[in-house]
N, C-alpha and C. Protein backbone atom coordinates (compact mmCIF):
# COMPACT_ATOMS: atom_id res chain seq x y z
N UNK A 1 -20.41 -130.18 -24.05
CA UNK A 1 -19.98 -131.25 -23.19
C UNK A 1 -20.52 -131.04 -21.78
N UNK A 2 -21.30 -132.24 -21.08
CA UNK A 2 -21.18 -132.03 -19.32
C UNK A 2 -19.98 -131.85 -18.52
N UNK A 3 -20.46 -130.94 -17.79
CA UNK A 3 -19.59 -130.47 -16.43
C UNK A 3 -19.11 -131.54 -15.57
N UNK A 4 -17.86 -131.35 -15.22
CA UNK A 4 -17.30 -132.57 -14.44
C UNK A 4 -17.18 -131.78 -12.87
N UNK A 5 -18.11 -132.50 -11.85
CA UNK A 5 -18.22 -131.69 -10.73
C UNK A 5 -16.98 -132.69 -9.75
N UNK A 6 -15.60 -132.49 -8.86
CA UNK A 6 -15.56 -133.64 -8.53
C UNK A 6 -15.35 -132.83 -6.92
N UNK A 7 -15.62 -131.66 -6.78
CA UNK A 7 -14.92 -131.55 -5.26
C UNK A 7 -14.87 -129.78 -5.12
N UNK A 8 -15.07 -129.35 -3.94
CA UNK A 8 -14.76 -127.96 -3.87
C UNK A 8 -13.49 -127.65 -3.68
N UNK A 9 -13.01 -126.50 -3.89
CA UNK A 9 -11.30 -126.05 -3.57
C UNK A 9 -11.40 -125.05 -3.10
N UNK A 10 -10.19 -123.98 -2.47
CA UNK A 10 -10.00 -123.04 -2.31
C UNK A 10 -10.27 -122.11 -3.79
N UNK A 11 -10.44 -120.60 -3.45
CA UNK A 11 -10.36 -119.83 -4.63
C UNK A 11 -9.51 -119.39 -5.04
N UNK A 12 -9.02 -119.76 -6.19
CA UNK A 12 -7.76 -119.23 -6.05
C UNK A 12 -7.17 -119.89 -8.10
N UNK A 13 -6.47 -119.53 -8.87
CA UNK A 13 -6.07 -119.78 -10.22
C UNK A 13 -5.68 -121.55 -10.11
N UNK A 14 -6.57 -121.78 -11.41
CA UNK A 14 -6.32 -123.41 -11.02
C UNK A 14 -4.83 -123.65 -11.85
N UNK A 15 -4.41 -124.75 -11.89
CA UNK A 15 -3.19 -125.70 -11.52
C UNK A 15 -2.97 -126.46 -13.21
N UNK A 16 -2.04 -126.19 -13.82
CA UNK A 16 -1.89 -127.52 -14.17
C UNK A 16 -1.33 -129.01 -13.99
N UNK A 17 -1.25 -129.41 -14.57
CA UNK A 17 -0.51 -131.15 -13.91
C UNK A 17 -0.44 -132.26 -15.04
N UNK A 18 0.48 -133.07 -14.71
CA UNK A 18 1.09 -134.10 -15.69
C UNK A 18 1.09 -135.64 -14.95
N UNK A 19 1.30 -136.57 -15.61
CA UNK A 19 1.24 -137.73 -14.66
C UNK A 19 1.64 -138.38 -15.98
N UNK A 20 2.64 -139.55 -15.84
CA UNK A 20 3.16 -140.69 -16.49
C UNK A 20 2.74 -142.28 -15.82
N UNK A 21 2.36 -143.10 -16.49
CA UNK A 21 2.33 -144.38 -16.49
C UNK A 21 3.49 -144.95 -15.12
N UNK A 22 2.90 -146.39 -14.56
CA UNK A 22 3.90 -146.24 -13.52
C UNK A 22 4.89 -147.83 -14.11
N UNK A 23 4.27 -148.09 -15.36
CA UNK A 23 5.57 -149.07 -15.96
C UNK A 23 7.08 -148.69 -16.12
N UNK A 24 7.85 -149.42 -16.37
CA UNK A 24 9.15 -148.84 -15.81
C UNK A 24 10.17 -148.08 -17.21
N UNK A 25 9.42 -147.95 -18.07
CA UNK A 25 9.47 -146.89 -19.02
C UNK A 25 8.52 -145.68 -18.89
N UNK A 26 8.00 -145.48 -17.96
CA UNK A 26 6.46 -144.33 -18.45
C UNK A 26 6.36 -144.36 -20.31
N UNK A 27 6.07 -145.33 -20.52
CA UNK A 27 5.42 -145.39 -21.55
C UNK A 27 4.03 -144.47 -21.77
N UNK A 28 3.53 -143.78 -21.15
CA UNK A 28 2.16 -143.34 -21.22
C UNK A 28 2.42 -142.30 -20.38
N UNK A 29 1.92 -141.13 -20.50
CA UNK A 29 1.98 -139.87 -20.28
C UNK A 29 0.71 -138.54 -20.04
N UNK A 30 0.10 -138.09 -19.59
CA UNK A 30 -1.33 -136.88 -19.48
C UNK A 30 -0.79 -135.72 -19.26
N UNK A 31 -1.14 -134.70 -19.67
CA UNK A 31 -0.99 -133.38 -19.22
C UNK A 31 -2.27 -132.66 -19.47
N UNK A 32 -2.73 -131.99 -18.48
CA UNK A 32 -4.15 -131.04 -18.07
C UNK A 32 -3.31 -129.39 -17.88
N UNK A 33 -3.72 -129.10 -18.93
CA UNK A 33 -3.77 -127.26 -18.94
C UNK A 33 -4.93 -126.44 -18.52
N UNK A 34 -4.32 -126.01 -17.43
CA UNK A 34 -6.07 -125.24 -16.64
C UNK A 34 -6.21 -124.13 -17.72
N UNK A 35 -4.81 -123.21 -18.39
CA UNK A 35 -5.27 -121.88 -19.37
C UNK A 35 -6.51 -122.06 -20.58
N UNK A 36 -6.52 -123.33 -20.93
CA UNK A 36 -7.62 -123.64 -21.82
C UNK A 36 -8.31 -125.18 -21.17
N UNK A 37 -8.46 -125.68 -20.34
CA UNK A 37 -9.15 -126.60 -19.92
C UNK A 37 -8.80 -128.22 -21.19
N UNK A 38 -7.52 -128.30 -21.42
CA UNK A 38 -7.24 -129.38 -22.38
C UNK A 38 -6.40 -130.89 -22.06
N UNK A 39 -7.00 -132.13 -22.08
CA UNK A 39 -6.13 -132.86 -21.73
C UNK A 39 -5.10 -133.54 -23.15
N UNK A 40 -4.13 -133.73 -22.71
CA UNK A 40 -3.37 -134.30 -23.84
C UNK A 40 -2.75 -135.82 -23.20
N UNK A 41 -2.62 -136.57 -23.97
CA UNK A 41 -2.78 -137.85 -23.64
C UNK A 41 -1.63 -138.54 -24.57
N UNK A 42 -0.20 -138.95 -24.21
CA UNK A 42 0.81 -139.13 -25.29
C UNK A 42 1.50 -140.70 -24.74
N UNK A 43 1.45 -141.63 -26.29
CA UNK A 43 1.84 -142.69 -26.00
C UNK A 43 3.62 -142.79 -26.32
N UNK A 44 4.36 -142.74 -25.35
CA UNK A 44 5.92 -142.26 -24.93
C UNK A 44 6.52 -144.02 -26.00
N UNK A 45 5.85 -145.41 -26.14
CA UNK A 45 6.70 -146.49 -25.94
C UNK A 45 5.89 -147.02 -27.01
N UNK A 46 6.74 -147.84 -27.61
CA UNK A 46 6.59 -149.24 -28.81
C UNK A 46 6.37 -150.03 -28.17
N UNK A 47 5.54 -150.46 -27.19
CA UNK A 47 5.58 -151.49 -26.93
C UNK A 47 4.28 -152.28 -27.30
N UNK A 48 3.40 -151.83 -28.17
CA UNK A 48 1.99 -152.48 -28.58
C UNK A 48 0.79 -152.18 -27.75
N UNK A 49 1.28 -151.08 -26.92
CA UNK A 49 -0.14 -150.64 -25.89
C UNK A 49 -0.15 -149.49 -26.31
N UNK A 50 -1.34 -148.83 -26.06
CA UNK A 50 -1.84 -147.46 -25.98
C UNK A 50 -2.25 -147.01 -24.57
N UNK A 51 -1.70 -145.41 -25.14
CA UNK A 51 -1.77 -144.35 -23.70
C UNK A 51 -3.52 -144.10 -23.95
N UNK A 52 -4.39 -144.28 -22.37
CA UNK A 52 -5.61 -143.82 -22.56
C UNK A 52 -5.23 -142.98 -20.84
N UNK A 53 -6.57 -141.70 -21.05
CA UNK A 53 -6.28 -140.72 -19.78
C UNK A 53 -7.91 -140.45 -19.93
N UNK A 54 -7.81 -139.78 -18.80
CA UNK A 54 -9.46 -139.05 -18.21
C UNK A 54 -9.50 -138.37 -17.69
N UNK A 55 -10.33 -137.39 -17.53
CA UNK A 55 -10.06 -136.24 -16.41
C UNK A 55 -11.40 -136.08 -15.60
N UNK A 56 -11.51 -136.60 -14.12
CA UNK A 56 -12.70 -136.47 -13.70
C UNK A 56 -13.47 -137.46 -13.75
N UNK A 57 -14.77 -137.58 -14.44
CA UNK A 57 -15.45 -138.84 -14.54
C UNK A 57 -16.13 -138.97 -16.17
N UNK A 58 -15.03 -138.10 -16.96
CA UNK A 58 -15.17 -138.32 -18.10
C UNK A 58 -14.59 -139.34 -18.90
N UNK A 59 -15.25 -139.66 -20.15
CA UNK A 59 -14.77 -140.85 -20.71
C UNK A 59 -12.95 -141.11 -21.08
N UNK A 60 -12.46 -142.03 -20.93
CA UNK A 60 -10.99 -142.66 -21.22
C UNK A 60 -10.90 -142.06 -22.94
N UNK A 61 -9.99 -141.22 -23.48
CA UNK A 61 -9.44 -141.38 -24.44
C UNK A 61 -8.43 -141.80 -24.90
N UNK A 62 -8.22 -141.77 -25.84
CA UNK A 62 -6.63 -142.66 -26.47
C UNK A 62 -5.54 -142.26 -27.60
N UNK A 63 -4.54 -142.48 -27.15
CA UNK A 63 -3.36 -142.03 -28.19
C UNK A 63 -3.07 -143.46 -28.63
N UNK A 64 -3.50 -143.94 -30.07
CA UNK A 64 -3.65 -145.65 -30.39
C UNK A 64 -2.95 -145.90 -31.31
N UNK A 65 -2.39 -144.49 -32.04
CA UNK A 65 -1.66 -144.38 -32.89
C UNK A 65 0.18 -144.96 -32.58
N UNK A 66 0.33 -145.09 -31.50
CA UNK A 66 1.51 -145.73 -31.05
C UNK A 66 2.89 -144.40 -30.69
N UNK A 67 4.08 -144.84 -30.58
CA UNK A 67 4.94 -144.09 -30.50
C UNK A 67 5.59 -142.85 -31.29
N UNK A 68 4.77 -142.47 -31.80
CA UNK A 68 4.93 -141.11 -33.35
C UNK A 68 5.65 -140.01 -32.95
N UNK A 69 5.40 -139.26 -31.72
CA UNK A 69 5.77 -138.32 -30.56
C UNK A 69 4.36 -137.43 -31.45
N UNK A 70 3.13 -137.40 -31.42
CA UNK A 70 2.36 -137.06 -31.48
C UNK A 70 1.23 -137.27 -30.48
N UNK A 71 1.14 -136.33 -29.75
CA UNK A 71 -0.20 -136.71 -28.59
C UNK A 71 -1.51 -135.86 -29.06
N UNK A 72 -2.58 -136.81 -28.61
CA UNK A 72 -3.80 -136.35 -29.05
C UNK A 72 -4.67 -135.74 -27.57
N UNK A 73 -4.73 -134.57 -28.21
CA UNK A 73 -5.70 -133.64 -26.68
C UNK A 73 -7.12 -133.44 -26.97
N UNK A 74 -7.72 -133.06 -25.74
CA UNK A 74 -8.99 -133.16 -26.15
C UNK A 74 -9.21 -132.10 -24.71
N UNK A 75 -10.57 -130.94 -24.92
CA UNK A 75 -11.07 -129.82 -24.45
C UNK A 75 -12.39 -130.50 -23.84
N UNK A 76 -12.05 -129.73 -22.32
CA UNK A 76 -12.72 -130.36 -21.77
C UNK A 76 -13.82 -129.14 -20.70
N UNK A 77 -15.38 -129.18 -20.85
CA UNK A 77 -16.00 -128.19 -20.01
C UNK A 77 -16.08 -128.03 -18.53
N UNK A 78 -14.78 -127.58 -18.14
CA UNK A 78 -14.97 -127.88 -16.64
C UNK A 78 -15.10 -127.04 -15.85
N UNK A 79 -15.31 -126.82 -14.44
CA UNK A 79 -16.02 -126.01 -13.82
C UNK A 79 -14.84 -125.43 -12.29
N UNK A 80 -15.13 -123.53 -12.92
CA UNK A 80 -14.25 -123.36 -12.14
C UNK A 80 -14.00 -123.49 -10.82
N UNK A 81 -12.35 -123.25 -10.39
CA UNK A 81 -12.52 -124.12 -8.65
C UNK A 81 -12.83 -124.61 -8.42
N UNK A 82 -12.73 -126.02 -9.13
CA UNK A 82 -13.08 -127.47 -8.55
C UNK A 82 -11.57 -128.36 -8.75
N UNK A 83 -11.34 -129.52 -8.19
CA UNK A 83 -10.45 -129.95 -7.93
C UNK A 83 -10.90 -131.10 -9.19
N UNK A 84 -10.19 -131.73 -9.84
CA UNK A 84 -10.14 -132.55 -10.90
C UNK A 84 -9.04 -134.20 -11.03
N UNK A 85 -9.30 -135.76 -10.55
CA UNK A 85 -8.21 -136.48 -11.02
C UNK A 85 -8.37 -136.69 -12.33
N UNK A 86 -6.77 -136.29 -13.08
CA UNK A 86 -6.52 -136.97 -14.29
C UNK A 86 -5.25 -138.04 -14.22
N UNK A 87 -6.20 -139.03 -14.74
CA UNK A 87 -5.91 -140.44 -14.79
C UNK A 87 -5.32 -140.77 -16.29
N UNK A 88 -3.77 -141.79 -16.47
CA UNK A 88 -3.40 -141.67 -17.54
C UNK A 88 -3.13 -143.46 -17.32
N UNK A 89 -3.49 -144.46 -18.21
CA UNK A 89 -2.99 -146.10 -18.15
C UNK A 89 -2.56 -146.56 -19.34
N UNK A 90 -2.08 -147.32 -19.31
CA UNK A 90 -1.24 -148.29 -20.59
C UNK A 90 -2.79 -148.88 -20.99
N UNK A 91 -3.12 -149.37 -22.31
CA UNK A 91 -4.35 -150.36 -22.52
C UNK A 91 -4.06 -151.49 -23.70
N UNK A 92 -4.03 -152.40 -23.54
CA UNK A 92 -4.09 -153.25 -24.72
C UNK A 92 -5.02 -153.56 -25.40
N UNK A 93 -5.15 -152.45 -26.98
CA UNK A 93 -5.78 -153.07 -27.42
C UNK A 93 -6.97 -151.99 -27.25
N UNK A 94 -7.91 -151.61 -28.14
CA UNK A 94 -9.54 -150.76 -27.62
C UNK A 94 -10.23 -151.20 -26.96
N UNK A 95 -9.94 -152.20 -26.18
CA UNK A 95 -11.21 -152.94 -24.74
C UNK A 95 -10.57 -153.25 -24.02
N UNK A 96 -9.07 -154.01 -24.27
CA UNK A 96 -8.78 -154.52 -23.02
C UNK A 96 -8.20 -153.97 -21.81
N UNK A 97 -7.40 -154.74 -20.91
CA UNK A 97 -7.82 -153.96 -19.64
C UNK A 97 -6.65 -153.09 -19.27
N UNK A 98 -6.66 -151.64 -18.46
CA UNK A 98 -6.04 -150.82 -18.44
C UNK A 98 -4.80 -151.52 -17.68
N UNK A 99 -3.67 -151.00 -17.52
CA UNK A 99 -2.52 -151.03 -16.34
C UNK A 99 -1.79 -150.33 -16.61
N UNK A 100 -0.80 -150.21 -15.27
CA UNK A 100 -0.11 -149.46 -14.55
C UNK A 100 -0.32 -147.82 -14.62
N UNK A 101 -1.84 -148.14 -14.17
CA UNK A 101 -2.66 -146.39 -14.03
C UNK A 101 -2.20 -146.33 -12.91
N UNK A 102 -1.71 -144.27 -13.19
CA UNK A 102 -1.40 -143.38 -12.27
C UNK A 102 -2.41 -142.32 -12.31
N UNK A 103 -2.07 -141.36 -10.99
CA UNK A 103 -3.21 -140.17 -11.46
C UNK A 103 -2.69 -139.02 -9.95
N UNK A 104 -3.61 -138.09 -10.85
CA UNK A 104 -2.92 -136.90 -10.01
C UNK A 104 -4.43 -136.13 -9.94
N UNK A 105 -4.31 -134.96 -8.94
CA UNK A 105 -5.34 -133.90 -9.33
C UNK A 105 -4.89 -132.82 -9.45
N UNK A 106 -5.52 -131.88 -10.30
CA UNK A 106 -5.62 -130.57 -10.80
C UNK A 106 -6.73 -129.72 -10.65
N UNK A 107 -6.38 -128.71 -10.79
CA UNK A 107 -8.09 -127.60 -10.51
C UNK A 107 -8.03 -126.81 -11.93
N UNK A 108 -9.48 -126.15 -11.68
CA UNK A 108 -9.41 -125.46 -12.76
C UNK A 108 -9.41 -124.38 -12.42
């Protein structure tokens, strides 16, 4: 996989971080583990949308499978001491358009 370059940081053990959807269920959910560089991406709500997340300027994945309490993660090559946003949105549907994206940053 390419390196996601997004920013320099201090040196120092990177961070993990979480971020929920800003609908008024957090229906949609991300969590970034710096110990293995993994995002997990969990759709929290029945409501007919899917949780999609990103980390950086990598592609949007998706938990499409609906409310199961099963989240799908995905390993990501990233580069140490750099600062990272992971972005988590509601989506309707495999094209249509994201909402109520939140996002946070993390390092690695």
């Amino acid at each position: 996989m390419a390196a996601l370059v997004m920013g320099a940081s201090p040196a120092f053990a990177g961070w993990s971080g979480s971020v929920t959807t800003t609908d008024s269920h957090d229906g949609g959910y991300a969590h970034y583990e710096a110990s293995n560089k993994t995002v997990a991406v969990c759709d929290h709500s029945s409501d007919g949308m899917r949780a999609v997340a990103r980390i950086g300027s990598a592609p949007w994945f998706a938990d499409a499978n609906g409310n199961n309490n099963v989240c799908v993660s995905k390993k990501f090559d990233l580069i140490k001491d750099m600062n990272y946003k992971l972005e988590v949105c509601l989506q309707d549907g495999a094209s249509g358009p994201r909402k109520y994206c939140n996002s946070t940053w993390v390092e690695f």
